[in-house]
C-alpha atoms as a PDB file:
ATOM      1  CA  UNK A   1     109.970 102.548 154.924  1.00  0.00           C
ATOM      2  CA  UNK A   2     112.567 103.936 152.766  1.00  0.00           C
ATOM      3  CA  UNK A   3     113.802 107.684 153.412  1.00  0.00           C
ATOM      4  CA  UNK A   4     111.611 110.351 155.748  1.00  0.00           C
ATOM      5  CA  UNK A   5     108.006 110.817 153.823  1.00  0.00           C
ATOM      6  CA  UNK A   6     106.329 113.736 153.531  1.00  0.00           C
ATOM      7  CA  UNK A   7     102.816 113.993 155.339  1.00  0.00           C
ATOM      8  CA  UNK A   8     100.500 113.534 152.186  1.00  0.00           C
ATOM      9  CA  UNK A   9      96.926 112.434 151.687  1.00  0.00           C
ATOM     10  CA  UNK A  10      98.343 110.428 148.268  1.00  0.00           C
ATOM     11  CA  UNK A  11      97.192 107.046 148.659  1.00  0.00           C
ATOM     12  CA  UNK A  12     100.206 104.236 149.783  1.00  0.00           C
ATOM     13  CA  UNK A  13     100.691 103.373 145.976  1.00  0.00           C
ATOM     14  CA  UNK A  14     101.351 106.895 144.532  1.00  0.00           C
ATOM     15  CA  UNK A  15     103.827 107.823 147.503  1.00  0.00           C
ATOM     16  CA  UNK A  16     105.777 104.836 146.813  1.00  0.00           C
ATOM     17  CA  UNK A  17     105.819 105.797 143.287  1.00  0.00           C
ATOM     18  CA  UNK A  18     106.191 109.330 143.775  1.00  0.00           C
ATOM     19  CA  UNK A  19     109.353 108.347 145.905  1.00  0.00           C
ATOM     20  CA  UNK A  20     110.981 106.647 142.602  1.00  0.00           C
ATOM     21  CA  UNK A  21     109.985 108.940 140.028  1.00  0.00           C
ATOM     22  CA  UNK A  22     111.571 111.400 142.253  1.00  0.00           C
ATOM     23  CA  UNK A  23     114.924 108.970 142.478  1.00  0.00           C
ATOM     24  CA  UNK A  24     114.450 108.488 138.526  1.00  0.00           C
ATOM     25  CA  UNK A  25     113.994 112.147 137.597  1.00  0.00           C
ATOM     26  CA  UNK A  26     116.984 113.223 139.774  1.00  0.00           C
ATOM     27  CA  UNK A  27     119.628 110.549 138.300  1.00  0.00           C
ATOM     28  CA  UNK A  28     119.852 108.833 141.226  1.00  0.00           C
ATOM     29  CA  UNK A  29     118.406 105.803 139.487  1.00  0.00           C
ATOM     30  CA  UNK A  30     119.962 105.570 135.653  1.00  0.00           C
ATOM     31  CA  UNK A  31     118.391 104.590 133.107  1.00  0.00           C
ATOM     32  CA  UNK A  32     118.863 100.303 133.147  1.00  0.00           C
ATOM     33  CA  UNK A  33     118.845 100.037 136.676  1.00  0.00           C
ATOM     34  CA  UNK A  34     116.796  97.778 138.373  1.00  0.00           C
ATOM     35  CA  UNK A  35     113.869  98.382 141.037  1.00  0.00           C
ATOM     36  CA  UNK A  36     113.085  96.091 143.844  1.00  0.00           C
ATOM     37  CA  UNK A  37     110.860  93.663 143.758  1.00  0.00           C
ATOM     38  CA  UNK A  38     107.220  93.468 144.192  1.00  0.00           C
ATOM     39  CA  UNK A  39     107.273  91.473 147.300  1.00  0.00           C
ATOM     40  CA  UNK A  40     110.948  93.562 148.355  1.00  0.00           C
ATOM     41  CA  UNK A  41     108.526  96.730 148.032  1.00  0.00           C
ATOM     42  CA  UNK A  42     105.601  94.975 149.870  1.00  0.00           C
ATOM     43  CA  UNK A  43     108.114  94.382 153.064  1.00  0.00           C
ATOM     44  CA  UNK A  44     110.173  97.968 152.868  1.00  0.00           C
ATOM     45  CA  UNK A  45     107.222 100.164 152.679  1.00  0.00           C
ATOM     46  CA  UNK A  46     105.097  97.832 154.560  1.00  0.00           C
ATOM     47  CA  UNK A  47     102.024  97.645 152.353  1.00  0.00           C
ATOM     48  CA  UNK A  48     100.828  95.000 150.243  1.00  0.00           C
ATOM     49  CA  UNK A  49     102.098  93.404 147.237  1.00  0.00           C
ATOM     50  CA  UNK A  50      98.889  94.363 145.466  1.00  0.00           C
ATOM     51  CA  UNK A  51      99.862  97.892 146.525  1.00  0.00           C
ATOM     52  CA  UNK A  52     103.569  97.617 145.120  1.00  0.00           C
ATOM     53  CA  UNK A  53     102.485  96.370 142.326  1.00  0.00           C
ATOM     54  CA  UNK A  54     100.507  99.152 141.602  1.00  0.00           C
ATOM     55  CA  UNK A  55     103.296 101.560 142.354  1.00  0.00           C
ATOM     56  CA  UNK A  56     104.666 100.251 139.619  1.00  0.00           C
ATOM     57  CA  UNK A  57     102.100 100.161 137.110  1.00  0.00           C
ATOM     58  CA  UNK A  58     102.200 103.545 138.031  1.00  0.00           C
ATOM     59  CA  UNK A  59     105.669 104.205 136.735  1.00  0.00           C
ATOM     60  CA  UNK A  60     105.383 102.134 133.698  1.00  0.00           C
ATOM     61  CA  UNK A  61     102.217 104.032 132.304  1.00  0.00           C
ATOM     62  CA  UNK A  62     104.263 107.329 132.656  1.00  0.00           C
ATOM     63  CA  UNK A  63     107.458 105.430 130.547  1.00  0.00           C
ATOM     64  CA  UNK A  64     109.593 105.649 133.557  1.00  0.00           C
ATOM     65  CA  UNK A  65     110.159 102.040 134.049  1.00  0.00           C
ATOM     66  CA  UNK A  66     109.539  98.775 131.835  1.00  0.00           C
ATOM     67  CA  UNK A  67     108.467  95.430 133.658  1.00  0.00           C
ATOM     68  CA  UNK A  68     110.724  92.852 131.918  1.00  0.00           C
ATOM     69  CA  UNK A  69     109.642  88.949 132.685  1.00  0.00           C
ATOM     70  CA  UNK A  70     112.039  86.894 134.611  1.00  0.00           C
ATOM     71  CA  UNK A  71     114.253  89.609 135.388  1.00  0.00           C
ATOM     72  CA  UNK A  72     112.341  92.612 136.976  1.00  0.00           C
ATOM     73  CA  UNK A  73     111.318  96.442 137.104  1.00  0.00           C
ATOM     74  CA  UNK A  74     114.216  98.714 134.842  1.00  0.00           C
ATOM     75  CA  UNK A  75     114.509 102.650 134.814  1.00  0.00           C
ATOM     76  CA  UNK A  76     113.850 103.142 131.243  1.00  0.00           C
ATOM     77  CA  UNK A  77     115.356 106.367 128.672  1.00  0.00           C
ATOM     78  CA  UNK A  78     113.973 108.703 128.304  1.00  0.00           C
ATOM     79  CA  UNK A  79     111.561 108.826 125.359  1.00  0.00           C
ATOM     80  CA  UNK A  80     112.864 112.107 123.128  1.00  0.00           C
ATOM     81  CA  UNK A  81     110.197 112.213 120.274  1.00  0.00           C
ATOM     82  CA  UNK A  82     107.621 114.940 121.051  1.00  0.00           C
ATOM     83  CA  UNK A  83     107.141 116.535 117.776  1.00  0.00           C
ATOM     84  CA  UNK A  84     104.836 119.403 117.155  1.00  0.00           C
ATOM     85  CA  UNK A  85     102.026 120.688 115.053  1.00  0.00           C
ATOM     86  CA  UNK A  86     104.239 122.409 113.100  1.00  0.00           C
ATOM     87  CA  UNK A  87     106.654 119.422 113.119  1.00  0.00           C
ATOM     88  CA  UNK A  88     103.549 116.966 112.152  1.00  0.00           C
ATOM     89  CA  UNK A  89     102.174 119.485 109.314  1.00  0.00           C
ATOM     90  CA  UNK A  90     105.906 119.752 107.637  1.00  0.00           C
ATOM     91  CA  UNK A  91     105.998 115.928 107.937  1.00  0.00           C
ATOM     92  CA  UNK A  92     102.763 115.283 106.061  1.00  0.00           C
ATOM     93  CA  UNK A  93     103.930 118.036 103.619  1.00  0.00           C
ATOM     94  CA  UNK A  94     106.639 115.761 102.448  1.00  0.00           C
ATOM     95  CA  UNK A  95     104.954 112.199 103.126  1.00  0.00           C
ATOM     96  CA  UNK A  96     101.141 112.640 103.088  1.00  0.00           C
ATOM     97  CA  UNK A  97     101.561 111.401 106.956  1.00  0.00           C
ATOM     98  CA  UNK A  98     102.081 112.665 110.053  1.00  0.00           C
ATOM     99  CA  UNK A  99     103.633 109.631 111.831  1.00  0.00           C
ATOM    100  CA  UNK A 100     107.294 109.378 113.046  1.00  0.00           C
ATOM    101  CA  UNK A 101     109.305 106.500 112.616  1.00  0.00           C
ATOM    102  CA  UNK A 102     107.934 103.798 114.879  1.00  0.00           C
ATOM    103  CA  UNK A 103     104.400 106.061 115.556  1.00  0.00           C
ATOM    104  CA  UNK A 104     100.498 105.348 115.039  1.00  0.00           C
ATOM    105  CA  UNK A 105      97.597 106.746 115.764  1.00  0.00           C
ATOM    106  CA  UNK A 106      94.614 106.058 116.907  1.00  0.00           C
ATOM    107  CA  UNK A 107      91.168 107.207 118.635  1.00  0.00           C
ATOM    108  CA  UNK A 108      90.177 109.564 115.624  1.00  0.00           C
ATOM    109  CA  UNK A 109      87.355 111.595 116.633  1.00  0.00           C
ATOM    110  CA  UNK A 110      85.628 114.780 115.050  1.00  0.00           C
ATOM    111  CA  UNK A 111      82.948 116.897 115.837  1.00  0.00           C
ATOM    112  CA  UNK A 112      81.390 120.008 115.437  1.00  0.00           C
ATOM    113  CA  UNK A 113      81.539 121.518 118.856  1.00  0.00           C
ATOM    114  CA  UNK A 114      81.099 125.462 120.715  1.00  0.00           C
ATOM    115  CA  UNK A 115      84.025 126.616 121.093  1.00  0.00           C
ATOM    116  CA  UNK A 116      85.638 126.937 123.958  1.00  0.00           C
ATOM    117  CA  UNK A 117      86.967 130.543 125.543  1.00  0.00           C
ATOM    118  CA  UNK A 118      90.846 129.786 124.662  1.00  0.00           C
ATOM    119  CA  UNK A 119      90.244 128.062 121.594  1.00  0.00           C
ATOM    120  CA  UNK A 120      87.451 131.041 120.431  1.00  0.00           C
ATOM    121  CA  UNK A 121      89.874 133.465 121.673  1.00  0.00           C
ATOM    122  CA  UNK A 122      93.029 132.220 119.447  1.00  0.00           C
ATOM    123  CA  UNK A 123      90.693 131.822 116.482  1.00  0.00           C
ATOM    124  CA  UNK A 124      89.154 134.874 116.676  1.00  0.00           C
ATOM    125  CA  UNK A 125      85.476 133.711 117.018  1.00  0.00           C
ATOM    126  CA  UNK A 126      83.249 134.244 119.619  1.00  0.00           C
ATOM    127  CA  UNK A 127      83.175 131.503 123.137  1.00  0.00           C
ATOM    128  CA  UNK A 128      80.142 129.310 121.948  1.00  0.00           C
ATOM    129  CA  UNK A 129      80.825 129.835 118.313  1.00  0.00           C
ATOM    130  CA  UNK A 130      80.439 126.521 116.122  1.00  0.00           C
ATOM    131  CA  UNK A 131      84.145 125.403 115.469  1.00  0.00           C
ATOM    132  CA  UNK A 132      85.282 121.885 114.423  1.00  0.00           C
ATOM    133  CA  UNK A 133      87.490 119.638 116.949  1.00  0.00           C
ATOM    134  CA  UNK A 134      89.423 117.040 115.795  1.00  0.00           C
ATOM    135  CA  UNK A 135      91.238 114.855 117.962  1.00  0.00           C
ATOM    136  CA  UNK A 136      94.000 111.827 118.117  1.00  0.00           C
ATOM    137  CA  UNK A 137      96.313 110.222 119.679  1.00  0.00           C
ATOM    138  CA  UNK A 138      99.825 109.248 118.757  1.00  0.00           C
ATOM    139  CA  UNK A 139     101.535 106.479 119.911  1.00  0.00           C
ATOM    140  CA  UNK A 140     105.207 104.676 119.735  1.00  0.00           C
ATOM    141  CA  UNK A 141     106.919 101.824 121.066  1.00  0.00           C
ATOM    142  CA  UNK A 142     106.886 103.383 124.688  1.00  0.00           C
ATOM    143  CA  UNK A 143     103.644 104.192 124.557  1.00  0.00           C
ATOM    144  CA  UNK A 144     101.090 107.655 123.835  1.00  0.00           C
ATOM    145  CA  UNK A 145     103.371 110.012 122.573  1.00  0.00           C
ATOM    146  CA  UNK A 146     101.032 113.245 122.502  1.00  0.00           C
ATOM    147  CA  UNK A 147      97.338 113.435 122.617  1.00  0.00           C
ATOM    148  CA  UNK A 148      96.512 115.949 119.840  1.00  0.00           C
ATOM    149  CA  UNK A 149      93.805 118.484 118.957  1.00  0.00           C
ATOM    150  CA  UNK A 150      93.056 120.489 115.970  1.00  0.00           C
ATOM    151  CA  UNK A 151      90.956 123.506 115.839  1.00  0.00           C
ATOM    152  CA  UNK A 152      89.333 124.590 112.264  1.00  0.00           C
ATOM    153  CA  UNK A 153      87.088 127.542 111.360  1.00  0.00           C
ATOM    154  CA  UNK A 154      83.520 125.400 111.184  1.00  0.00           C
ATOM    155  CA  UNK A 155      83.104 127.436 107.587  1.00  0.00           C
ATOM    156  CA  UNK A 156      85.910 124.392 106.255  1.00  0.00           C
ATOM    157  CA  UNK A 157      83.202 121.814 106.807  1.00  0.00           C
ATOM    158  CA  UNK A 158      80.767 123.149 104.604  1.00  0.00           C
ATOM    159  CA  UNK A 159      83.613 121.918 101.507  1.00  0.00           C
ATOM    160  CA  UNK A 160      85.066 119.086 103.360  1.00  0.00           C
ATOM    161  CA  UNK A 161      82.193 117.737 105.840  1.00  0.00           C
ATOM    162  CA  UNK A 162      85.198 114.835 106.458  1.00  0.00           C
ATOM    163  CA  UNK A 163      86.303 117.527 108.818  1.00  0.00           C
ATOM    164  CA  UNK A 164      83.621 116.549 111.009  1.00  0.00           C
ATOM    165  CA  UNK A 165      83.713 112.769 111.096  1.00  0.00           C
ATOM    166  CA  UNK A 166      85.081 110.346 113.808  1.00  0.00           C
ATOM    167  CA  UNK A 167      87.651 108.705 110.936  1.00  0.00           C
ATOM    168  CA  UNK A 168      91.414 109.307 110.127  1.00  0.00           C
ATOM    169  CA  UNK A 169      91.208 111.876 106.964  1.00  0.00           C
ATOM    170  CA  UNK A 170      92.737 110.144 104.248  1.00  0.00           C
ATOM    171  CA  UNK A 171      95.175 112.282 101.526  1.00  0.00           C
ATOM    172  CA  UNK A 172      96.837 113.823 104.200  1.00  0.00           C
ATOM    173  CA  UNK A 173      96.254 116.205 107.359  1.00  0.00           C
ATOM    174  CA  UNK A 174      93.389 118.697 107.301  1.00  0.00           C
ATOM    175  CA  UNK A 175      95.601 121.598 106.183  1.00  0.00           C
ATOM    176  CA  UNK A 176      96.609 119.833 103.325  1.00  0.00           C
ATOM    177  CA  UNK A 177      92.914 118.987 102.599  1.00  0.00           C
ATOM    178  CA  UNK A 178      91.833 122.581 103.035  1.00  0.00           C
ATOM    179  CA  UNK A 179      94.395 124.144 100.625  1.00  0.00           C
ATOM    180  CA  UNK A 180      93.528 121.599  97.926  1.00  0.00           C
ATOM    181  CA  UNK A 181      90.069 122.882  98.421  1.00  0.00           C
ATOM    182  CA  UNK A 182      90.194 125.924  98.951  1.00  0.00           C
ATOM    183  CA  UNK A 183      93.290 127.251  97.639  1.00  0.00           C
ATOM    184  CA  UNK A 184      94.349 128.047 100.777  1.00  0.00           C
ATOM    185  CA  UNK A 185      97.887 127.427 102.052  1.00  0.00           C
ATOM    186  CA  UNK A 186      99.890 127.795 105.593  1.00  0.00           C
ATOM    187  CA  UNK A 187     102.438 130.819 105.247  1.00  0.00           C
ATOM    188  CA  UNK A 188     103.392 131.639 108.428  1.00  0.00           C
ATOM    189  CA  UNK A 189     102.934 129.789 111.793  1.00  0.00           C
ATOM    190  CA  UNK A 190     103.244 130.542 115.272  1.00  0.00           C
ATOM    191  CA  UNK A 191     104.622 127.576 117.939  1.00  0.00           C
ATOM    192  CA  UNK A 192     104.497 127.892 121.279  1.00  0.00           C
ATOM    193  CA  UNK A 193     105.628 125.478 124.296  1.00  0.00           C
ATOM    194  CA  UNK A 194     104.512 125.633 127.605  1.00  0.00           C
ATOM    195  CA  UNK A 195     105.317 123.597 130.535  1.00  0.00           C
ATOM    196  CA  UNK A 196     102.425 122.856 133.419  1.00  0.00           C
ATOM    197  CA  UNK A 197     101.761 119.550 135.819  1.00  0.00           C
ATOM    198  CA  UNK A 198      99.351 118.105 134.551  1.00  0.00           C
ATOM    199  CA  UNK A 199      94.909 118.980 134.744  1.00  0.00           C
ATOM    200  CA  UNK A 200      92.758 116.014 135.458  1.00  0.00           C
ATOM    201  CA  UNK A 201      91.287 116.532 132.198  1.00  0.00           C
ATOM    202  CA  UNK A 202      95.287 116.525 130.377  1.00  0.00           C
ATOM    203  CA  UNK A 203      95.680 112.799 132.777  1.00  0.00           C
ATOM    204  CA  UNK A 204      92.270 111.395 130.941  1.00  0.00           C
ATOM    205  CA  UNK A 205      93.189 112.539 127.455  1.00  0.00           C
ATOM    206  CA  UNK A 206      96.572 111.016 128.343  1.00  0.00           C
ATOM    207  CA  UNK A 207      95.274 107.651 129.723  1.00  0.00           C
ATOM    208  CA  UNK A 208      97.036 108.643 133.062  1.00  0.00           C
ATOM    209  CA  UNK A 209      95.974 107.415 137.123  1.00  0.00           C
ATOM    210  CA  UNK A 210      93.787 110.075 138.366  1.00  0.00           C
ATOM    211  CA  UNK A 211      96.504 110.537 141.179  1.00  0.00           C
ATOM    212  CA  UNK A 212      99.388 110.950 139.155  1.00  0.00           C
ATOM    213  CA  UNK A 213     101.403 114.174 139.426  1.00  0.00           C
ATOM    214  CA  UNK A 214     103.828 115.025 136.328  1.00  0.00           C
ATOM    215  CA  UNK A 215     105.097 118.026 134.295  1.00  0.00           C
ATOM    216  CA  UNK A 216     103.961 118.020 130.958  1.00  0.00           C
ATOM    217  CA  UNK A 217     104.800 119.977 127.657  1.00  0.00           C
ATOM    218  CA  UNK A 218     101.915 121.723 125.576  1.00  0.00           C
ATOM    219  CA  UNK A 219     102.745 122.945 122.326  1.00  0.00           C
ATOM    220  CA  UNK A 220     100.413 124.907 120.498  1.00  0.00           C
ATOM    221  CA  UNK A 221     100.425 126.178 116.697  1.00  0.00           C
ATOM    222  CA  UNK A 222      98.850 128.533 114.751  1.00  0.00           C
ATOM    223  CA  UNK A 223      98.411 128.251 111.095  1.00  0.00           C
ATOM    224  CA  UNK A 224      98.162 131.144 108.890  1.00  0.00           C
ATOM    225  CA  UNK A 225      96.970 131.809 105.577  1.00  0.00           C
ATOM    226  CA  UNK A 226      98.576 135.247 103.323  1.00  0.00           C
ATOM    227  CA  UNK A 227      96.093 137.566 104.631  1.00  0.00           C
ATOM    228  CA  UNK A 228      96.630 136.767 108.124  1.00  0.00           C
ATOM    229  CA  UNK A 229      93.569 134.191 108.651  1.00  0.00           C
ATOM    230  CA  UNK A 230      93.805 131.150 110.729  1.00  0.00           C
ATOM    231  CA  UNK A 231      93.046 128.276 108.712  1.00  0.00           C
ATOM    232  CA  UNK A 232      93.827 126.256 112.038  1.00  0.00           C
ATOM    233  CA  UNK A 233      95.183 125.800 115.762  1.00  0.00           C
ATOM    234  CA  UNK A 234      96.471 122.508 116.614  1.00  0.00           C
ATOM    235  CA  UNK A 235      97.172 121.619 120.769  1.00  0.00           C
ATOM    236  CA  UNK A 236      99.193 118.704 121.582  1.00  0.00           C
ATOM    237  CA  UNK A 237      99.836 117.221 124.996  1.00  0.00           C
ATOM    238  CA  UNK A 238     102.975 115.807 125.507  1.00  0.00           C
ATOM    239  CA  UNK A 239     103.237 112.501 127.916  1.00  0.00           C
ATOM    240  CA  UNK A 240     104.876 112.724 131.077  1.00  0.00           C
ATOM    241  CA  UNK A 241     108.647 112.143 130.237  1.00  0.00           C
ATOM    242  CA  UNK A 242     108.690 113.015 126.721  1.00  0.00           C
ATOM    243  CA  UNK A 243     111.056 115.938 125.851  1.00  0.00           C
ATOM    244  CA  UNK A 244     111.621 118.197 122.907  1.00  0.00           C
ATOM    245  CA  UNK A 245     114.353 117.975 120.843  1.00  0.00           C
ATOM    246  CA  UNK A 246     115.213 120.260 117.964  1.00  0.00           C
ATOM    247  CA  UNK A 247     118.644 120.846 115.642  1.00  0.00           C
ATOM    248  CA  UNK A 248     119.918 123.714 113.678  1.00  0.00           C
ATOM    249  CA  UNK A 249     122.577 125.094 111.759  1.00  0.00           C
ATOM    250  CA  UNK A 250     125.058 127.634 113.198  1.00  0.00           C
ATOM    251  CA  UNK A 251     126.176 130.282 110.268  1.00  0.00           C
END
């Protein structure tokens, strides 16, 4: 078996992919580089080729590595779109959509829902409150670039019940809707970015193994109105090996 292991209870599978996302992660395996084989993994970690193989799926539903037929298991780049709310709400500003180059989304669903203790506190509502939650998720070439959530005041789906329904809103994102309803327009934002491994809950969402272990980026904005209201708080999960990046000017 390659290298000294650490004692673990992680089934054979995740170790053995836990050992190359390690490799990966530190440089030690560049981006174009091959992996072994299935059955080369089978005999060096003594396990299965079943269990290789699922090492491996492992690494390619993170974006790590791509299986190419005929040739074998590469160390893919890494992916560098992760865009934000903000990002996403500028973007629709100027096109009516929020999609990069390359993205989609997909999954749409809406609801009204109580709201939970973080999302009541950044709204200023009460935990339990009614509060519409409207999720997606965006995807690219690689694979789910962010699952995303927006937060809105429940009193926006008494003009735009849309809000609440399990479709993609057409005419834009809900902010835009909202101001050409209501007269209400962003002014001011807040962004924040966080880093954490990620929850069970953020590997579901995420379409993530139940056993993988990975850092992920959650980036959170606020939307605010003139007076100081939130008209909205959006929370995207980035996937594991995404990373932010962001230019400006120097004066």
């Amino acid at each position: 078996m390659p290298g000294q292991q650490r004692a673990d209870n992680r089934p054979p599978y995740a170790r053995i992919a836990g050992h190359y996302r390690d490799l990966i992660g530190s440089g030690e395996l560049a981006p174009g580089e091959l992996l072994p084989s299935i059955r080369a993994l089978a005999d060096q970690w003594r396990v299965s080729t079943a269990t290789a193989d699922r090492a491996m799926k492992l690494l390619r539903d993170e974006k790590l590595v791509n299986g190419i037929p005929g040739v074998g298991t590469e160390v893919m780049a890494r992916p560098v779109s992760l865009a934000s709310g903000s990002e996403r709400h500028d973007r629709s500003s100027r096109t009516k959509s929020s999609w990069g180059v390359g993205e989609k989304s997909s999954g749409h669903t809406a609801a009204m829902v109580a709201a939970p203790e973080d999302v009541a506190h950044a709204l200023g509502i009460n935990p339990g409150d009614d509060v519409v939650r409207r999720s997606r998720v965006y995807r690219d070439t690689h694979g789910i670039v962010a699952h995303s959530t927006s937060w809105i005041p429940a009193e926006f789906a008494q003009v735009l019940p849309e809000l609440a329904r399990s479709e993609r809103l057409k005419g834009g994102l809900s902010l835009d809707l909202i101001a050409e309803a209501t007269g209400r327009q962003v002014t001011h934002r807040v962004d924040e970015e966080t880093a954490r491994i990620a929850t069970p809950d953020d590997l579901k969402l995420l379409e993530l193994e139940a056993e993988t272990v990975a850092a992920i980026l959650v980036l959170t904005a606020r939307f605010l109105d003139a007076d100081n209201e939130l008209l909205e708080y959006g929370v995207d999960l980035g996937a594991p090996g995404r990373t932010r990046r962001t230019t400006s000017e120097v004066l």
